[in-house]
PDB file of N, CA and C in Angstrom:
ATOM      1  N   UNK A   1     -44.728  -1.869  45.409  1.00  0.00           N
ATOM      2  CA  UNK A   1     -43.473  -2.592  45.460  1.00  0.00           C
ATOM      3  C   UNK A   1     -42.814  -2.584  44.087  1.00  0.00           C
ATOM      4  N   UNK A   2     -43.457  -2.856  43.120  1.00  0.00           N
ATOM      5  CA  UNK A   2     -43.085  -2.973  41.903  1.00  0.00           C
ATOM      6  C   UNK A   2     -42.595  -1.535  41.175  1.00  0.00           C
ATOM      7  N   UNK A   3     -43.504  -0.335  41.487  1.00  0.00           N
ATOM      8  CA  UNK A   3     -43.106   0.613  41.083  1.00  0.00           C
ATOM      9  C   UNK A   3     -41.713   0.878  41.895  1.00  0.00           C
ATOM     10  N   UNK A   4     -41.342   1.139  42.957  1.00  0.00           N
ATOM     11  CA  UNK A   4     -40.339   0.966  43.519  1.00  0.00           C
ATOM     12  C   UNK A   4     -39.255   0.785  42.762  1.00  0.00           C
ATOM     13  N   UNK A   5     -39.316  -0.759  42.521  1.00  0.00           N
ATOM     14  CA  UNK A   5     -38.169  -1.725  42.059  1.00  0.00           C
ATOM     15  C   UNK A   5     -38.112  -1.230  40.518  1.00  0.00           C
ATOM     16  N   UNK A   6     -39.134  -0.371  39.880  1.00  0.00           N
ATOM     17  CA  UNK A   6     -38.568   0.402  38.544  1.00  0.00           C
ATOM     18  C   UNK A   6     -37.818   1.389  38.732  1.00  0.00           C
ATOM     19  N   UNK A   7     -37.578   2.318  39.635  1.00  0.00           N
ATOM     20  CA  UNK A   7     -36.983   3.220  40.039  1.00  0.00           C
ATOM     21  C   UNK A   7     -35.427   3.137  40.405  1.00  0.00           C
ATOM     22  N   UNK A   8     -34.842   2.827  39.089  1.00  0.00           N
ATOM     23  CA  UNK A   8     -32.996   2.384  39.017  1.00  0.00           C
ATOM     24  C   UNK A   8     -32.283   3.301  40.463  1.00  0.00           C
ATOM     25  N   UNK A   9     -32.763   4.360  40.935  1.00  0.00           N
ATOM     26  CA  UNK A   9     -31.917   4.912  42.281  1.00  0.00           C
ATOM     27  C   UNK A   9     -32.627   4.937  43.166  1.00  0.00           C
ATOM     28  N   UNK A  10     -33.299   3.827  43.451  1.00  0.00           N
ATOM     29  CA  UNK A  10     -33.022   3.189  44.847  1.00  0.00           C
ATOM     30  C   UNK A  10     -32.796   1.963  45.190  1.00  0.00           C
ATOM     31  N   UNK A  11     -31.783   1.466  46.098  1.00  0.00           N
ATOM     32  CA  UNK A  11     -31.379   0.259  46.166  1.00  0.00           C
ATOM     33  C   UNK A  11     -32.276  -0.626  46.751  1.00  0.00           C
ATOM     34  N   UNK A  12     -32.191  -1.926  46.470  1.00  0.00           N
ATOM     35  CA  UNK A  12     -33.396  -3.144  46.687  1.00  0.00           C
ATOM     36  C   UNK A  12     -33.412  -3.197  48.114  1.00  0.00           C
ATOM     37  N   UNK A  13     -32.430  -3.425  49.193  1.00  0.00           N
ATOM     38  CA  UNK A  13     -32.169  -3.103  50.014  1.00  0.00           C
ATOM     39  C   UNK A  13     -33.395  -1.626  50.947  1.00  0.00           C
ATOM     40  N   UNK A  14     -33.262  -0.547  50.405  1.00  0.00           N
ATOM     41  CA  UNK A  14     -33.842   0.364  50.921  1.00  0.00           C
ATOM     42  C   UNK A  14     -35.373   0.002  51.161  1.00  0.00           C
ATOM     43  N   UNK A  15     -35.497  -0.462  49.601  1.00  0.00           N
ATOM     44  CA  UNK A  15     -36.766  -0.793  49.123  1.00  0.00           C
ATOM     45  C   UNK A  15     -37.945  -1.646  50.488  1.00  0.00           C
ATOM     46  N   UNK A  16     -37.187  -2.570  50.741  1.00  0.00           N
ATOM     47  CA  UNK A  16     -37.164  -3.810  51.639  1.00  0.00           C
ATOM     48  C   UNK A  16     -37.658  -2.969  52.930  1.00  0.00           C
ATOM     49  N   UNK A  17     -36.819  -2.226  53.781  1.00  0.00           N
ATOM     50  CA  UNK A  17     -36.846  -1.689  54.658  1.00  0.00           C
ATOM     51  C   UNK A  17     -38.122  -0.697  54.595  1.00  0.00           C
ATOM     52  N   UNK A  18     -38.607   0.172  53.541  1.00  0.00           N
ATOM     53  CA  UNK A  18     -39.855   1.020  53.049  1.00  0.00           C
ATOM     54  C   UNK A  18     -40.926   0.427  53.757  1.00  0.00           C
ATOM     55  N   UNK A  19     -40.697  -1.001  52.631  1.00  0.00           N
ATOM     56  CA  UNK A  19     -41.753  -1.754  53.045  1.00  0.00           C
ATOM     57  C   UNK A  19     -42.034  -2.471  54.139  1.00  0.00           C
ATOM     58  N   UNK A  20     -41.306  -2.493  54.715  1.00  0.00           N
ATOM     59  CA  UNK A  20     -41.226  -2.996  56.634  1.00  0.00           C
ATOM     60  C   UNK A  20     -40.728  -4.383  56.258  1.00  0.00           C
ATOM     61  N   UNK A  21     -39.957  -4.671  55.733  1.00  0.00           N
ATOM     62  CA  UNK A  21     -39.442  -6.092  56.289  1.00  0.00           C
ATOM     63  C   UNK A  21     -38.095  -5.664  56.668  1.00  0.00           C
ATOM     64  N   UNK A  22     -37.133  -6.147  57.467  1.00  0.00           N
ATOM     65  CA  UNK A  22     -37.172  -5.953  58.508  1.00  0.00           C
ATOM     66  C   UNK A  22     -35.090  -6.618  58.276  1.00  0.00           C
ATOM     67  N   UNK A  23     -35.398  -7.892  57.222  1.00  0.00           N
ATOM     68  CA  UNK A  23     -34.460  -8.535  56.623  1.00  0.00           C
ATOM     69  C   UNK A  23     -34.576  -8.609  55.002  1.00  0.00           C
ATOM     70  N   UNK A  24     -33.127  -7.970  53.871  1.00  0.00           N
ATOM     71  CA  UNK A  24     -33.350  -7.751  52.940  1.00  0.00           C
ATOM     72  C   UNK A  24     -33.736  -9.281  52.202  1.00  0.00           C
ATOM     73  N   UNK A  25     -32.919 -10.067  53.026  1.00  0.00           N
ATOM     74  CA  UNK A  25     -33.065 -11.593  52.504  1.00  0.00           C
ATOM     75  C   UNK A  25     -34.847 -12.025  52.359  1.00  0.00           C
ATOM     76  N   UNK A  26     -35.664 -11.508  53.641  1.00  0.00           N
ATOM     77  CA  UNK A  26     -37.121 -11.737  53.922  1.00  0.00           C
ATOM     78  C   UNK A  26     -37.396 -11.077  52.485  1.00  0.00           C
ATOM     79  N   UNK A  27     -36.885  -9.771  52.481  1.00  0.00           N
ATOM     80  CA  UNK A  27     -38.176  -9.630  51.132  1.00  0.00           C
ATOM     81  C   UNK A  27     -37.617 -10.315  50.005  1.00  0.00           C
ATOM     82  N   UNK A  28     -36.274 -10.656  49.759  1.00  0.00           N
ATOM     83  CA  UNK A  28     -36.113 -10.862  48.628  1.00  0.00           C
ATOM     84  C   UNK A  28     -36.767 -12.134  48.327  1.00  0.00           C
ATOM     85  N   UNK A  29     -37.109 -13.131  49.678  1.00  0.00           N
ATOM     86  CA  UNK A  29     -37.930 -14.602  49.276  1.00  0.00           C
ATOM     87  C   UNK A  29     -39.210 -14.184  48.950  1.00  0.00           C
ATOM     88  N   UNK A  30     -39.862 -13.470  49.483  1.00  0.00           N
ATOM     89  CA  UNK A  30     -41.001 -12.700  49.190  1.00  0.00           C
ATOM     90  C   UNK A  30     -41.626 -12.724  48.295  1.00  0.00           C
ATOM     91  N   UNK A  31     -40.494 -11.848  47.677  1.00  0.00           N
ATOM     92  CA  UNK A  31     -40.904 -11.558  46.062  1.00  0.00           C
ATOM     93  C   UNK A  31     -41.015 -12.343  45.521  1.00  0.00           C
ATOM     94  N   UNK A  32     -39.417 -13.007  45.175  1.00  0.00           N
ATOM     95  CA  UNK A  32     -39.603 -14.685  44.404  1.00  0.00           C
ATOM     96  C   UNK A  32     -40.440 -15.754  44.553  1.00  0.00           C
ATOM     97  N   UNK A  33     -41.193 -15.829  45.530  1.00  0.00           N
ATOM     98  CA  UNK A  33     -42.071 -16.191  45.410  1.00  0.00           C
ATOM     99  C   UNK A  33     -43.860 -15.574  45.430  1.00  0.00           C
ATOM    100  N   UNK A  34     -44.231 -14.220  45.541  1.00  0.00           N
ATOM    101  CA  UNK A  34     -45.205 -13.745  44.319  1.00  0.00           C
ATOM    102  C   UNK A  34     -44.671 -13.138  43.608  1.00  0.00           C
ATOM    103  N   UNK A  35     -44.133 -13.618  42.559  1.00  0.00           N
ATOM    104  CA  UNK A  35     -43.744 -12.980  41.030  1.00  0.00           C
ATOM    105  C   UNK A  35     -42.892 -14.029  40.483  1.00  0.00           C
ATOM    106  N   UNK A  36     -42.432 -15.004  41.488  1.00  0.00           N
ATOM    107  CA  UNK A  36     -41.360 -16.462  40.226  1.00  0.00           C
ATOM    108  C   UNK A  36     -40.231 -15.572  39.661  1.00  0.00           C
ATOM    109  N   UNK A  37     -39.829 -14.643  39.689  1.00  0.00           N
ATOM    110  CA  UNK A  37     -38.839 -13.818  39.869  1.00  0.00           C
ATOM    111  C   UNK A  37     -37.732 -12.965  41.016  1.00  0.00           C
ATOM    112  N   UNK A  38     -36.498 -12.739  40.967  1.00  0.00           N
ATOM    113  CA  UNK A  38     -35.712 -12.147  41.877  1.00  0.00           C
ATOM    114  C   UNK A  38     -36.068 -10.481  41.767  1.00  0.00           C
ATOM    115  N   UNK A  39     -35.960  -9.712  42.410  1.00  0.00           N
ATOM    116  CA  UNK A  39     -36.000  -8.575  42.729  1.00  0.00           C
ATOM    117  C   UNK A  39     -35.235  -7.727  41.384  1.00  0.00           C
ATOM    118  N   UNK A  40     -33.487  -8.415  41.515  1.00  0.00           N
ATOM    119  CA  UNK A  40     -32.945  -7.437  40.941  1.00  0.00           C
ATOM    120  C   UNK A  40     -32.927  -8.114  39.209  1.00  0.00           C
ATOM    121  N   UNK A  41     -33.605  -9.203  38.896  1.00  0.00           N
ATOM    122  CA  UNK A  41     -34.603  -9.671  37.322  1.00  0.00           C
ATOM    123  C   UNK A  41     -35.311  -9.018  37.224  1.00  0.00           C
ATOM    124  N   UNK A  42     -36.899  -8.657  37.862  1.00  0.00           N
ATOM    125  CA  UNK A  42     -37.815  -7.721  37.860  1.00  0.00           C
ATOM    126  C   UNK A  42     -37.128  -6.396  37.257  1.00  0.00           C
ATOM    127  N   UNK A  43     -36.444  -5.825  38.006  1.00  0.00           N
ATOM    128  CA  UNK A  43     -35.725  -4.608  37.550  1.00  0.00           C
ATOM    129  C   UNK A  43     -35.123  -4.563  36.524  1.00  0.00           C
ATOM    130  N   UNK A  44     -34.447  -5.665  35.957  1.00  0.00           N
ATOM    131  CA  UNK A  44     -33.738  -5.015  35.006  1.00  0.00           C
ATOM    132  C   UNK A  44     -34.627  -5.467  33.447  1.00  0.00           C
ATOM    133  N   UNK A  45     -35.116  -6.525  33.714  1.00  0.00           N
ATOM    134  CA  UNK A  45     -36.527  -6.375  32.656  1.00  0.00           C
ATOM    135  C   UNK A  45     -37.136  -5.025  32.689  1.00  0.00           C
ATOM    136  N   UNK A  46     -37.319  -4.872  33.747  1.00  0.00           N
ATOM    137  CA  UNK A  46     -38.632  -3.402  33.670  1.00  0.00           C
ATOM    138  C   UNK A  46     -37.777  -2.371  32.806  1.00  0.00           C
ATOM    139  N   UNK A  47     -36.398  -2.283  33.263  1.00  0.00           N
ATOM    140  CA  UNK A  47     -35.673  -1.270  32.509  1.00  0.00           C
ATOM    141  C   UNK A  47     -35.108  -0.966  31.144  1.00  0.00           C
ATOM    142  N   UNK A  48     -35.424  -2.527  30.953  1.00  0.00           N
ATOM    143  CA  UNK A  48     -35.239  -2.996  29.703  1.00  0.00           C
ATOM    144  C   UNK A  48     -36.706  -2.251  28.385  1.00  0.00           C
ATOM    145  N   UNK A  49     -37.667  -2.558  29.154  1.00  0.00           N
ATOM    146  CA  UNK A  49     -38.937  -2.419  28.665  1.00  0.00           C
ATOM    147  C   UNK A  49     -39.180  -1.595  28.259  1.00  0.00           C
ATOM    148  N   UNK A  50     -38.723  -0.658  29.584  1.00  0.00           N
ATOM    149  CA  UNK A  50     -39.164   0.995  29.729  1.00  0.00           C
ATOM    150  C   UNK A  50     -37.966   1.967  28.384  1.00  0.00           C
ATOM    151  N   UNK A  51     -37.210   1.475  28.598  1.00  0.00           N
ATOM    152  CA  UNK A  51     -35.945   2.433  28.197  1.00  0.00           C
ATOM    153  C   UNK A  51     -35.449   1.539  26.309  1.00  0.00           C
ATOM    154  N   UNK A  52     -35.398   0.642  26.120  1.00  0.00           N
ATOM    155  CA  UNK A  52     -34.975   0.282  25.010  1.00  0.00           C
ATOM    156  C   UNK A  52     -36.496  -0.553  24.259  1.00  0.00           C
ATOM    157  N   UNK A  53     -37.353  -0.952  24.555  1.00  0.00           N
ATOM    158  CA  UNK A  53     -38.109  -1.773  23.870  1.00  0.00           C
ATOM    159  C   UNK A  53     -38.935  -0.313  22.784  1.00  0.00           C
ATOM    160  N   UNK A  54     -39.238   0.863  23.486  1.00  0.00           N
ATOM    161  CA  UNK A  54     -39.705   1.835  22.525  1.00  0.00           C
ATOM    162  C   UNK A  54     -38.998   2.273  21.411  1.00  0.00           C
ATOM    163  N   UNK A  55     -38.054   1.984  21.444  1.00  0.00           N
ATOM    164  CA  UNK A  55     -37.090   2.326  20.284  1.00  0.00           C
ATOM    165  C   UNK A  55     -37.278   1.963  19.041  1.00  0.00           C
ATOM    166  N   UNK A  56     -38.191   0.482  19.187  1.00  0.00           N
ATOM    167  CA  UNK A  56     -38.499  -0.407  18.940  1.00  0.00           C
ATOM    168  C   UNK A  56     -40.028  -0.661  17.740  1.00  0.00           C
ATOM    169  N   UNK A  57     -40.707  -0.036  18.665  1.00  0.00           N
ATOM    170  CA  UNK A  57     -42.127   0.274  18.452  1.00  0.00           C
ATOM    171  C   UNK A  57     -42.518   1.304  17.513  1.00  0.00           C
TER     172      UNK A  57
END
């Protein structure tokens, strides 16, 4: 799921459906609640991480 939601081209939406739920709203409670985070937070941290924090290092 998580790798997924790093993957900037594909929409959260799609994502949802991959994973068999069924309603994008279902997964998005889902998530927020295992991870205390929204779907499209997860993502843009991760992208954050991935793409500008090495710059860094």
């Amino acid at each position: 799921m998580k790798i997924l939601l790093r993957k900037k081209e594909c929409y959260i939406s799609e994502i949802s459906y991959i994973l068999g739920f069924n309603d994008v709203s279902h997964f998005l409670k889902f998530f927020k609640l295992k991870t205390g985070i929204s779907p499209k937070i997860f993502r843009k941290n991760s992208l954050i991480i991935q793409f500008i924090l090495p710059q860094f290092l």
